[in-house]
Each structure stands twice: as C-alpha cells, then as structure tokens.
PDB file of N, CA and C in Angstrom:
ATOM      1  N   UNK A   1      -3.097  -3.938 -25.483  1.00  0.00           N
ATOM      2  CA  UNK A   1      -4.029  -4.723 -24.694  1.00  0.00           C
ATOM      3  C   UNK A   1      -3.675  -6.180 -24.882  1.00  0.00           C
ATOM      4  N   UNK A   2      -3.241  -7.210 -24.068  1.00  0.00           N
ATOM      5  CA  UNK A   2      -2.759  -8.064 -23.823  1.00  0.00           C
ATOM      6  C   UNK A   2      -3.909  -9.165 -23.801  1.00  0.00           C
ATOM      7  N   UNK A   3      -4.199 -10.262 -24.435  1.00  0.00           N
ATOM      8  CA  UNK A   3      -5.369 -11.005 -23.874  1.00  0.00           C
ATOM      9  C   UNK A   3      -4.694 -11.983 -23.463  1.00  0.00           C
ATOM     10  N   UNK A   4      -3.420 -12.442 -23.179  1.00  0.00           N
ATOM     11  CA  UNK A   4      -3.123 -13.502 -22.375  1.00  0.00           C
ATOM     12  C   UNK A   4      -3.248 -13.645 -20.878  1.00  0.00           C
ATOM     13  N   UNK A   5      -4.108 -14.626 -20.440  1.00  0.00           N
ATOM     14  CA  UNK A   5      -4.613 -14.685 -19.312  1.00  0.00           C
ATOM     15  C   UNK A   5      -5.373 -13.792 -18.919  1.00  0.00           C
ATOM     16  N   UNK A   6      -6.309 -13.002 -19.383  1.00  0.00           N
ATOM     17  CA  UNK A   6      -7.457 -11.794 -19.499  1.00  0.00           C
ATOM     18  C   UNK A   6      -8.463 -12.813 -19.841  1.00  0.00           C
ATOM     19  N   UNK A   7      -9.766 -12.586 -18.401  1.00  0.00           N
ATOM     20  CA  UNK A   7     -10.379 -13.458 -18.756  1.00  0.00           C
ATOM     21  C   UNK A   7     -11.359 -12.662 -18.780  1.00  0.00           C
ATOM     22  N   UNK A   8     -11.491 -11.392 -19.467  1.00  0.00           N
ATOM     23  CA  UNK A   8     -12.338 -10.918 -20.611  1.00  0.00           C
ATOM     24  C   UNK A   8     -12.351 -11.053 -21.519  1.00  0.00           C
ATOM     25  N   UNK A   9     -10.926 -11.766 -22.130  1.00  0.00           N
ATOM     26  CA  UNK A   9     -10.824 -11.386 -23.535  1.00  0.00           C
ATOM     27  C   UNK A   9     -10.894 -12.954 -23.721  1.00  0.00           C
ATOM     28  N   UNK A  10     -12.219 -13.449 -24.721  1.00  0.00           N
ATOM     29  CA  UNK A  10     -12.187 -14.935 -25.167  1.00  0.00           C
ATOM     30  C   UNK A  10     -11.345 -16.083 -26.029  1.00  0.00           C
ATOM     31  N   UNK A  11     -10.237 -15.805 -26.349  1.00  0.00           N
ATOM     32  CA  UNK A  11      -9.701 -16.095 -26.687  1.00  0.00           C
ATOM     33  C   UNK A  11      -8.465 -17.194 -25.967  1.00  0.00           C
ATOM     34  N   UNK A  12      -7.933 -18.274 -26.028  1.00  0.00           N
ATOM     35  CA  UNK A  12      -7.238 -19.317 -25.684  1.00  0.00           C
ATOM     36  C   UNK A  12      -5.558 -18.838 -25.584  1.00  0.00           C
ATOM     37  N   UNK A  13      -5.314 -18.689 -24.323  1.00  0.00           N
ATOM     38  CA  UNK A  13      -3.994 -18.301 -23.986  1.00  0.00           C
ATOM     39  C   UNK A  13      -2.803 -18.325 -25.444  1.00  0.00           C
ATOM     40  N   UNK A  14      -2.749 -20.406 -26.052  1.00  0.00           N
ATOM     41  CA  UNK A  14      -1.951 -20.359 -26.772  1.00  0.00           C
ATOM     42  C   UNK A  14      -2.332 -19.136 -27.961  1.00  0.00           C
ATOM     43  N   UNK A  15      -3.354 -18.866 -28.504  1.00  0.00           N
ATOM     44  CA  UNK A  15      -3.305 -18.403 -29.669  1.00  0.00           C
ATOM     45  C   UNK A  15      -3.422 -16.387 -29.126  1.00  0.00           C
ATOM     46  N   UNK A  16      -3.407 -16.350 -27.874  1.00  0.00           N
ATOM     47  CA  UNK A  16      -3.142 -14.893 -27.628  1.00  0.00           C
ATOM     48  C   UNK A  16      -1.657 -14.578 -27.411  1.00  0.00           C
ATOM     49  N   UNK A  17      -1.173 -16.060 -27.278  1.00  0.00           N
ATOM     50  CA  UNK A  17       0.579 -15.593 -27.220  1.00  0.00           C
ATOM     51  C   UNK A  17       1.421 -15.261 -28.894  1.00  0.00           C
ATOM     52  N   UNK A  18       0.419 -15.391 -29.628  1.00  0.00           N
ATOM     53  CA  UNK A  18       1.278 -15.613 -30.898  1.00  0.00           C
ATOM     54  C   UNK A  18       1.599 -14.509 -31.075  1.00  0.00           C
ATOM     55  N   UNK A  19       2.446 -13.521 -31.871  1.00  0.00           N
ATOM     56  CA  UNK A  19       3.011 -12.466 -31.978  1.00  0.00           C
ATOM     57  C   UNK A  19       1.903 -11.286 -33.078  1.00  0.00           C
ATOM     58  N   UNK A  20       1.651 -10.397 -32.935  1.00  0.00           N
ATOM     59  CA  UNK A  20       0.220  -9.685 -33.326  1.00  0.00           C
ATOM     60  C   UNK A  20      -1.033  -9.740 -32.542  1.00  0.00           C
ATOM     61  N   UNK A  21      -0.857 -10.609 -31.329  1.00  0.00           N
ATOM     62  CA  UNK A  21      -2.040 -10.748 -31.147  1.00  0.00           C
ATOM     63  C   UNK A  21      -2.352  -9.668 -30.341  1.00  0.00           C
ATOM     64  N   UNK A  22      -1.506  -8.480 -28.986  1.00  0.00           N
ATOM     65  CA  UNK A  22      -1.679  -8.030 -29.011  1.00  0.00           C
ATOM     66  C   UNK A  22      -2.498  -6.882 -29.775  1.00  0.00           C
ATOM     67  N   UNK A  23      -1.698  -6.228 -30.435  1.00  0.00           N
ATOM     68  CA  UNK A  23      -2.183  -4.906 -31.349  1.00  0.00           C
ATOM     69  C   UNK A  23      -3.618  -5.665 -32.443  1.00  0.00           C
ATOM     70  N   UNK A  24      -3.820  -6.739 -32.310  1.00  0.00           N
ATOM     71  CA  UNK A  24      -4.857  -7.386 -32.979  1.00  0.00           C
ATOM     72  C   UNK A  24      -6.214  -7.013 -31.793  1.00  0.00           C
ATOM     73  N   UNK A  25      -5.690  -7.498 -30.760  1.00  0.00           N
ATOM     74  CA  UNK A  25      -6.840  -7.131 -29.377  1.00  0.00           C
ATOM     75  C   UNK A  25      -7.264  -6.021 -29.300  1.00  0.00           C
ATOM     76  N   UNK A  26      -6.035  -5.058 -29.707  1.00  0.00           N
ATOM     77  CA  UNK A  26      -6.008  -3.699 -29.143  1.00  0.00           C
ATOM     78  C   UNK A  26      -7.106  -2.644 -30.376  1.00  0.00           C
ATOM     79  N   UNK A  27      -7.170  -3.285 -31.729  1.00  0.00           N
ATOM     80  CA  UNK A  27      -8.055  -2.818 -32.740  1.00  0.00           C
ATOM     81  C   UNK A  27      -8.965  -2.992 -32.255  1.00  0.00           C
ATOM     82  N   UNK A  28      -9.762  -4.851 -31.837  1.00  0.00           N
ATOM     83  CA  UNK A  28     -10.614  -5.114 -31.915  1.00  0.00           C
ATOM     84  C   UNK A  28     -11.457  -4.406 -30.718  1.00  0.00           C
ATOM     85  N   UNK A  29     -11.074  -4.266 -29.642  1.00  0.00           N
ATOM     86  CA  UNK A  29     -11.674  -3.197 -28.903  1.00  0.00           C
ATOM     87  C   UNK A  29     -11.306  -1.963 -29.375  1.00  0.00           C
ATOM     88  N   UNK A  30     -10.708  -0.853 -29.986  1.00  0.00           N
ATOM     89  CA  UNK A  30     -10.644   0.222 -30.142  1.00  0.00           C
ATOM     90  C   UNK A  30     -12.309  -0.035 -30.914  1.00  0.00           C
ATOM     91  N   UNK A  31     -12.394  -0.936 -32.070  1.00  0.00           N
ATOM     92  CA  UNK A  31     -13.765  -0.941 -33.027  1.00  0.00           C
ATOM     93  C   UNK A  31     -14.985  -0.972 -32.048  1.00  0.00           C
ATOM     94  N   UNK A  32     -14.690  -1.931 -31.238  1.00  0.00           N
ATOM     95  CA  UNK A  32     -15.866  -2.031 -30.501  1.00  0.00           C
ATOM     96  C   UNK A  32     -16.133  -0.875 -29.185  1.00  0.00           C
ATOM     97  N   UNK A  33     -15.056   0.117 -28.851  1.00  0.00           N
ATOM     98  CA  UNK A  33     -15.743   1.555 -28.167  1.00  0.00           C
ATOM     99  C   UNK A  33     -16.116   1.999 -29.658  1.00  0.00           C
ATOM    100  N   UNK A  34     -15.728   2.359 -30.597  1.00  0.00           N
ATOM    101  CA  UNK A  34     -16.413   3.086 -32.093  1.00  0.00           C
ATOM    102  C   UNK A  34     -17.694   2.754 -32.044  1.00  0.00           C
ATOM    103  N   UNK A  35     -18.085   1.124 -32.227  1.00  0.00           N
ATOM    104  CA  UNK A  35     -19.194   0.947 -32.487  1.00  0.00           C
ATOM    105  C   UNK A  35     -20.086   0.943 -31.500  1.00  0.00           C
ATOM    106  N   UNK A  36     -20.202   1.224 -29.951  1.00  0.00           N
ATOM    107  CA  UNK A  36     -20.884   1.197 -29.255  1.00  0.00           C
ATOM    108  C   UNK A  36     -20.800   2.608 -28.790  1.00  0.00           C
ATOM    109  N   UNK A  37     -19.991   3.426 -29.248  1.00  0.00           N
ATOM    110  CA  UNK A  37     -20.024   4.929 -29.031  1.00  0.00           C
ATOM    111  C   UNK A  37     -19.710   5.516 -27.307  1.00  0.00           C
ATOM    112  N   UNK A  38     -18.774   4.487 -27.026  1.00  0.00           N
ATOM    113  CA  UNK A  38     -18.078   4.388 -25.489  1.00  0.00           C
ATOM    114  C   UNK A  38     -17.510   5.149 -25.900  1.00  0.00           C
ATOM    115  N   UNK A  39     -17.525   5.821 -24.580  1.00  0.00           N
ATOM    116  CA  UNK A  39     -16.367   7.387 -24.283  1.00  0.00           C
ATOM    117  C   UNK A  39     -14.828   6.631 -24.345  1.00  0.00           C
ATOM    118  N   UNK A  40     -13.687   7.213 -25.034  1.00  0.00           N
ATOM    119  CA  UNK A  40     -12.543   7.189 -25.099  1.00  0.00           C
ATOM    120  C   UNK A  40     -11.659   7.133 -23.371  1.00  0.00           C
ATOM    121  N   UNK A  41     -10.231   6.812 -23.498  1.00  0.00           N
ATOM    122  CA  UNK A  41      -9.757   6.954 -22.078  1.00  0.00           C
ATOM    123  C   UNK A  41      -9.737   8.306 -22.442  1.00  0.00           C
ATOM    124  N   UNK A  42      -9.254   9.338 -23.177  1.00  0.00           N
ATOM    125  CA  UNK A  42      -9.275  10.326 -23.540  1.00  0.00           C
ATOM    126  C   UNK A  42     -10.102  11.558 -22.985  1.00  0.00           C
ATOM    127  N   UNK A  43     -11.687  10.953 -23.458  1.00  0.00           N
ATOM    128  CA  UNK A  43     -12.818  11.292 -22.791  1.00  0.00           C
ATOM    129  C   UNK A  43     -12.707  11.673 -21.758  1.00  0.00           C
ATOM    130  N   UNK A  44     -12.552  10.460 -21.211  1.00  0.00           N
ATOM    131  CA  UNK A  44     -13.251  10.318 -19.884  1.00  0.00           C
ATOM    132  C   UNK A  44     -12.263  10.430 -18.873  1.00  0.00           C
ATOM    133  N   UNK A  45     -10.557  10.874 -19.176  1.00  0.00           N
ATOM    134  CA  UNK A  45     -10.055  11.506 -18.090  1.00  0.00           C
ATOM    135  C   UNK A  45     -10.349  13.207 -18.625  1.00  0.00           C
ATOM    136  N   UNK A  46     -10.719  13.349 -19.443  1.00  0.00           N
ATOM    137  CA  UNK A  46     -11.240  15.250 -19.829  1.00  0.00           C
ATOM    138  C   UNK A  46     -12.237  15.202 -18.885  1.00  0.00           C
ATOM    139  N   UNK A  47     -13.075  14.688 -18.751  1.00  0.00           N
ATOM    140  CA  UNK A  47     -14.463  14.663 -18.438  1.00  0.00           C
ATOM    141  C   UNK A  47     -13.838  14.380 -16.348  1.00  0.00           C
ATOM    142  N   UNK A  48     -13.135  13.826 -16.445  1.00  0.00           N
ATOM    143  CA  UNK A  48     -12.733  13.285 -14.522  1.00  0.00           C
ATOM    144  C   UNK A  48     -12.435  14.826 -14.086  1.00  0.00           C
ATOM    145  N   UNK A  49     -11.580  15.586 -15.001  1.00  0.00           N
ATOM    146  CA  UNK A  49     -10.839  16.605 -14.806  1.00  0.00           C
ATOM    147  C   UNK A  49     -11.818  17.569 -14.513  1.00  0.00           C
ATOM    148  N   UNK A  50     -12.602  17.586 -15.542  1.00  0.00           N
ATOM    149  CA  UNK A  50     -13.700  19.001 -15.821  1.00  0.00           C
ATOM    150  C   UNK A  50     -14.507  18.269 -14.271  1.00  0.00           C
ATOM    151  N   UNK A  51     -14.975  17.545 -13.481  1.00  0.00           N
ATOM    152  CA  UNK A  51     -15.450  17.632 -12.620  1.00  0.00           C
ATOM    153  C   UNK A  51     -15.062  17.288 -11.494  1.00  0.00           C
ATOM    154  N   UNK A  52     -13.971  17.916 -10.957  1.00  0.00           N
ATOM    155  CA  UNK A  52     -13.052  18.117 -10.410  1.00  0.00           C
ATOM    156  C   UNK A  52     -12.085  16.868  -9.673  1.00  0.00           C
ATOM    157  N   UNK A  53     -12.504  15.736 -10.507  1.00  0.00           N
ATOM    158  CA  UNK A  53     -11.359  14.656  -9.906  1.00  0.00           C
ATOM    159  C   UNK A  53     -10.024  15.049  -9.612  1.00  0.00           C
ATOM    160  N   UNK A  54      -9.771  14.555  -8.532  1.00  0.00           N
ATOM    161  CA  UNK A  54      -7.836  14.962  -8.366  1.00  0.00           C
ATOM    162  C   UNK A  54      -7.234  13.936  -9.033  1.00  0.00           C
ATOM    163  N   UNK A  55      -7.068  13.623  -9.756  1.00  0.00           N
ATOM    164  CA  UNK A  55      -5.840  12.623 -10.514  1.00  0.00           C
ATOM    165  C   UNK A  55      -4.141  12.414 -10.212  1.00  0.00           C
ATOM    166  N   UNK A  56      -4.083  11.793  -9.617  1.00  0.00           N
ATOM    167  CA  UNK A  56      -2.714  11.710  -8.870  1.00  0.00           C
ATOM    168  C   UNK A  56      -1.745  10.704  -9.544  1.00  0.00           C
ATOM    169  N   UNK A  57      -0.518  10.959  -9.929  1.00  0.00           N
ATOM    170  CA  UNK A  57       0.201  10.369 -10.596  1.00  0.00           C
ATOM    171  C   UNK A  57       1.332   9.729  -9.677  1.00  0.00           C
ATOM    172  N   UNK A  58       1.555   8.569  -9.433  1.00  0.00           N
ATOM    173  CA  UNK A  58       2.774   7.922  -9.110  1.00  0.00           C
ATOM    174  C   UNK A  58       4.174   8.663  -8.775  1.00  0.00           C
ATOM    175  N   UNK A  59       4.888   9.309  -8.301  1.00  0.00           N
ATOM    176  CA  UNK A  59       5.935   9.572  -8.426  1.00  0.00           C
ATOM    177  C   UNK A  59       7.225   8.211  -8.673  1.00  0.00           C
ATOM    178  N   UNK A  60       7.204   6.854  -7.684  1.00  0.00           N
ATOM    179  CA  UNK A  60       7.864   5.567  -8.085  1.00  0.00           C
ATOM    180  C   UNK A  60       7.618   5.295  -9.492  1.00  0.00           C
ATOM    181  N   UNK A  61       6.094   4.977  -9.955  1.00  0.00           N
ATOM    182  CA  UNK A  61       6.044   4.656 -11.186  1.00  0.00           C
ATOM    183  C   UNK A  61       6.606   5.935 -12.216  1.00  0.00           C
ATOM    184  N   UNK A  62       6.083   7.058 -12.214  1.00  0.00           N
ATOM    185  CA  UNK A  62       7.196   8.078 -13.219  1.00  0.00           C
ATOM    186  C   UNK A  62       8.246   7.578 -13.168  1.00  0.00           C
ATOM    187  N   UNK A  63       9.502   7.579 -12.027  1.00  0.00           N
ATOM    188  CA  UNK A  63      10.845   7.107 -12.600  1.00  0.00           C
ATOM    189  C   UNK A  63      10.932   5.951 -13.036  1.00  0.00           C
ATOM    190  N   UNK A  64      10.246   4.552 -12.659  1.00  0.00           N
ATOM    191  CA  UNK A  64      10.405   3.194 -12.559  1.00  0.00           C
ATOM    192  C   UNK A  64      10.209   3.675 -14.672  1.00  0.00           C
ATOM    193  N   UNK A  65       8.823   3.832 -14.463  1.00  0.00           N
ATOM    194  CA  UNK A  65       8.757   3.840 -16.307  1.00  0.00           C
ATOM    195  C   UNK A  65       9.818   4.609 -17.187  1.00  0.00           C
ATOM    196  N   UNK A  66      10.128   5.334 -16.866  1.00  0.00           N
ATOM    197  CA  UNK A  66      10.941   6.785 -17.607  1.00  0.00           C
ATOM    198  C   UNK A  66       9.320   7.464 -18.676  1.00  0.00           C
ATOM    199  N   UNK A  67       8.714   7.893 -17.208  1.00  0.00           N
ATOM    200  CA  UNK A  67       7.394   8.853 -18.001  1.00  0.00           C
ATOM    201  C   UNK A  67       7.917  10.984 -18.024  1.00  0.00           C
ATOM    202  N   UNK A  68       7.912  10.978 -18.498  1.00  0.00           N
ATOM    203  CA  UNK A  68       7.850  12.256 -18.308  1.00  0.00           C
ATOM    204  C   UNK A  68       6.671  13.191 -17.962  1.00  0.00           C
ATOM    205  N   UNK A  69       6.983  13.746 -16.963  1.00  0.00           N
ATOM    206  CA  UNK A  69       5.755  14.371 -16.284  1.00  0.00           C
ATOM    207  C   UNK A  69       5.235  15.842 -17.275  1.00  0.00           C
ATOM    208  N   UNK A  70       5.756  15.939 -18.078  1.00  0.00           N
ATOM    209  CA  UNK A  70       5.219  16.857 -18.914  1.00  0.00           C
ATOM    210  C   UNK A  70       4.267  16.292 -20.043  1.00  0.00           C
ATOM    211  N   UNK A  71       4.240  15.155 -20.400  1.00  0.00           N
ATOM    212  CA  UNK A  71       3.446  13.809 -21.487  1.00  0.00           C
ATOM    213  C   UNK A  71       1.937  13.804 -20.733  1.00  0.00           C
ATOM    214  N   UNK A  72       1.860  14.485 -19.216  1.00  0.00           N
ATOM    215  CA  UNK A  72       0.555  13.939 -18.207  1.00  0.00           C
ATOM    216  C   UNK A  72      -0.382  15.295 -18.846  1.00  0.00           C
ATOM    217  N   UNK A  73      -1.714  14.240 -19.071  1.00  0.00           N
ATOM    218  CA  UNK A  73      -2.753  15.685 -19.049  1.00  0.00           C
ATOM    219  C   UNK A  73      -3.049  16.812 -18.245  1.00  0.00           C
ATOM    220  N   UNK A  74      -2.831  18.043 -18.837  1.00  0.00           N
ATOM    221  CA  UNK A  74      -2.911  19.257 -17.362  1.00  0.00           C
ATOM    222  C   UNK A  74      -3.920  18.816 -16.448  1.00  0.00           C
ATOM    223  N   UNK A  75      -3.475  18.916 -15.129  1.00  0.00           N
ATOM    224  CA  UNK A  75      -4.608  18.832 -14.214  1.00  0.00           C
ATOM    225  C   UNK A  75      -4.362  18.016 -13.530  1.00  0.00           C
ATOM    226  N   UNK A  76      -3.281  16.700 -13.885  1.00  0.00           N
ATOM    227  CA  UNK A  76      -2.578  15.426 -13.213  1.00  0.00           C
ATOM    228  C   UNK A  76      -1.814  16.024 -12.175  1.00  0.00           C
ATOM    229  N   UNK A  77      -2.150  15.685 -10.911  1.00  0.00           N
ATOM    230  CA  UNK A  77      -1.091  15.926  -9.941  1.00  0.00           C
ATOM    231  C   UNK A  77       0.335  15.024 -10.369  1.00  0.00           C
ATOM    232  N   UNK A  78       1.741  15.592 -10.736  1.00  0.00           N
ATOM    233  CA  UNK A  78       2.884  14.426 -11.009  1.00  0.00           C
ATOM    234  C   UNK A  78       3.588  14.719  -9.549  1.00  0.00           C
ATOM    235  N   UNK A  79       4.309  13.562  -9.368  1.00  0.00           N
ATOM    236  CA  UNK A  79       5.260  13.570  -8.473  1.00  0.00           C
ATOM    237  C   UNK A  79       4.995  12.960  -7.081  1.00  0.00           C
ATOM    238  N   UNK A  80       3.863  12.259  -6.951  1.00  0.00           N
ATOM    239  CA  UNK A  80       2.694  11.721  -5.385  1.00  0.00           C
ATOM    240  C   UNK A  80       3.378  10.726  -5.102  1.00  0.00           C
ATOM    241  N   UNK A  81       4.001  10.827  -3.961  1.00  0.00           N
ATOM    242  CA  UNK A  81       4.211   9.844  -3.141  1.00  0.00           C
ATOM    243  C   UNK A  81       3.373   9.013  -2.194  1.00  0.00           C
ATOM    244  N   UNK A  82       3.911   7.977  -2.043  1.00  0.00           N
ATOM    245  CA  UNK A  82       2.854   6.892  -1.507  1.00  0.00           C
ATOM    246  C   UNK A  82       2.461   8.026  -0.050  1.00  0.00           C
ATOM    247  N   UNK A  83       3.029   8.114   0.662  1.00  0.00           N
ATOM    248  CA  UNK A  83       2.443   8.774   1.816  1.00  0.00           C
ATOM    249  C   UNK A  83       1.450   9.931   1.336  1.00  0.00           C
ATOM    250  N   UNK A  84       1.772  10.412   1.128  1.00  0.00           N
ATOM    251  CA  UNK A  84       0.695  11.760   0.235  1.00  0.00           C
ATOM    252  C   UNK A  84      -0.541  11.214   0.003  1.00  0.00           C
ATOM    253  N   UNK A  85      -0.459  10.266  -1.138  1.00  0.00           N
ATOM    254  CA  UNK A  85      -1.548   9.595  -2.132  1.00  0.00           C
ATOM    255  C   UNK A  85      -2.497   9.236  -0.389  1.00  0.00           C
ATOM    256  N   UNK A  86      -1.604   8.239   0.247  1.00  0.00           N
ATOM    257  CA  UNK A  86      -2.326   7.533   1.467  1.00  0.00           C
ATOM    258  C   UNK A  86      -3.247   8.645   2.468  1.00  0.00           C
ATOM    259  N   UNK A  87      -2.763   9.778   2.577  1.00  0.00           N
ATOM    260  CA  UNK A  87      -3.272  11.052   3.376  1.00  0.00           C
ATOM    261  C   UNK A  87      -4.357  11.996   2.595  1.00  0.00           C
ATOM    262  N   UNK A  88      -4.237  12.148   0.891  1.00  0.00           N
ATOM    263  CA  UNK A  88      -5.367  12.693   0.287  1.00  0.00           C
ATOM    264  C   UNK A  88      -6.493  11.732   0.450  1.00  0.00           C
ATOM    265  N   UNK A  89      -6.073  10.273   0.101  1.00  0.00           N
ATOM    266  CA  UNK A  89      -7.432   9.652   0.496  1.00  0.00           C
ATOM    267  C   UNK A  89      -7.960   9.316   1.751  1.00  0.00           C
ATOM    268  N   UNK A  90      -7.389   9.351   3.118  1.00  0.00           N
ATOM    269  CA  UNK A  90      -7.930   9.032   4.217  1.00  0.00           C
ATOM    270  C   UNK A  90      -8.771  10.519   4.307  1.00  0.00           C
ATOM    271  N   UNK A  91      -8.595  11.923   3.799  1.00  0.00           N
ATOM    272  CA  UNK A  91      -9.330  13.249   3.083  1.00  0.00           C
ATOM    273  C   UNK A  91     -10.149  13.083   2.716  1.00  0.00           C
ATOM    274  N   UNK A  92     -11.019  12.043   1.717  1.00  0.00           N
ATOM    275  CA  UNK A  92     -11.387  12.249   0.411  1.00  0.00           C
ATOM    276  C   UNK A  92     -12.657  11.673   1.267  1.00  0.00           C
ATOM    277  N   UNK A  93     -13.876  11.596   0.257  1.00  0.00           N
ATOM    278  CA  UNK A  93     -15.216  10.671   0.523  1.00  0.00           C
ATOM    279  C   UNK A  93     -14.619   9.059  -0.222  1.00  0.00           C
ATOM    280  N   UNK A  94     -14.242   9.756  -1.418  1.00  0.00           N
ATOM    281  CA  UNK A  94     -13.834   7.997  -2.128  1.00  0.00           C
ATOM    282  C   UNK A  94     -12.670   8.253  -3.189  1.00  0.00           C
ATOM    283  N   UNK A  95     -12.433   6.970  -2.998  1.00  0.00           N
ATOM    284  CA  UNK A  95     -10.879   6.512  -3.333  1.00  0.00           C
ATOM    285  C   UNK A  95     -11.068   5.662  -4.640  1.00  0.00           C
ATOM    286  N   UNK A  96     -10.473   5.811  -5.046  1.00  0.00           N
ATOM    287  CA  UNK A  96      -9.813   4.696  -6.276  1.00  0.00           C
ATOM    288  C   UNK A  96      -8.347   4.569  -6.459  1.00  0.00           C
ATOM    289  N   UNK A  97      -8.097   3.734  -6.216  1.00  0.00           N
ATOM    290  CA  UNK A  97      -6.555   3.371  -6.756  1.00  0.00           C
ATOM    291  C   UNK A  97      -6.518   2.221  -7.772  1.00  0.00           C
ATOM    292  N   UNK A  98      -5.435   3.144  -9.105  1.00  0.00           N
ATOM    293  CA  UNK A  98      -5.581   2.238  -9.957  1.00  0.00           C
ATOM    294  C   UNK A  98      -4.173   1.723 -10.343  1.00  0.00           C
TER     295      UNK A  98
END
C-alpha cells in the first residue's frame, strides 16, 4: 500500500517516499482492519463468490503481470477479454470495474 500521493493516507508525500514506508502503511492498515474487525480482501471476495458475484479477471492484465491463472480464487472467471467483460456488463443490472 503506497501512501505517496494517496490522499487517504495522511502523511506528506516527502516522508511516504522514504524507503519502508510502504510495508510501514501496509501494517498500519492491516492493524487497523484487526482493530475495527473489517472483513479481510480475503473475506470479502469468499463472501462476493458465495453470493454469486461473477468475478472476471483481465486476460491483458494476466499476461501484462505474469499472473498465473491458477494463483486466482476458484470461481474467478481467468482469461476475459475486454469485449466479453464489455458484453457481460451491458447483461448485468450492475457493473463494477476495478
């Protein structure tokens, strides 16, 4: 979790560029879902799945990253091309693209 130029995260560009500051961000919110007892990303793509979200995975971004489509939680559509993705949602009631 990056707080440079995140203007959630309060902190002053120079001192989010310093080196740690990442994985420093990335605790300090992991503590703060702990302590407020926020559902995990974990969670809450189990929870998208179990009620029947379609979860659609990038096919550009898989290769662009080098993801392996076997690393995706069961239930992830892998391999969606932009036309596809564009035709399930003109389908759908509602969309999210993230």
């Amino acid at each position: 979790l990056s707080a440079v130029g995140n203007p959630n995260m309060p902190v002053p560009n120079a001192v989010a560029a310093l080196p740690g500051m990442d994985k420093m961000a990335t605790k300090m919110m992991q503590k703060k879902i702990d302590d407020n007892g926020t559902a995990t990303i974990e969670e809450l793509i189990d929870l998208s799945l179990e009620s029947g979200v379609d979860l659609q995975a990038c096919q550009m971004t898989i290769e662009l990253m080098d993801y392996d489509e076997d690393d995706f939680y069961d239930g992830v559509t892998t391999g969606v091309g932009a036309a596809t993705a564009l035709q399930h949602m003109a389908e759908s009631d509602i969309q999210l693209l993230v």
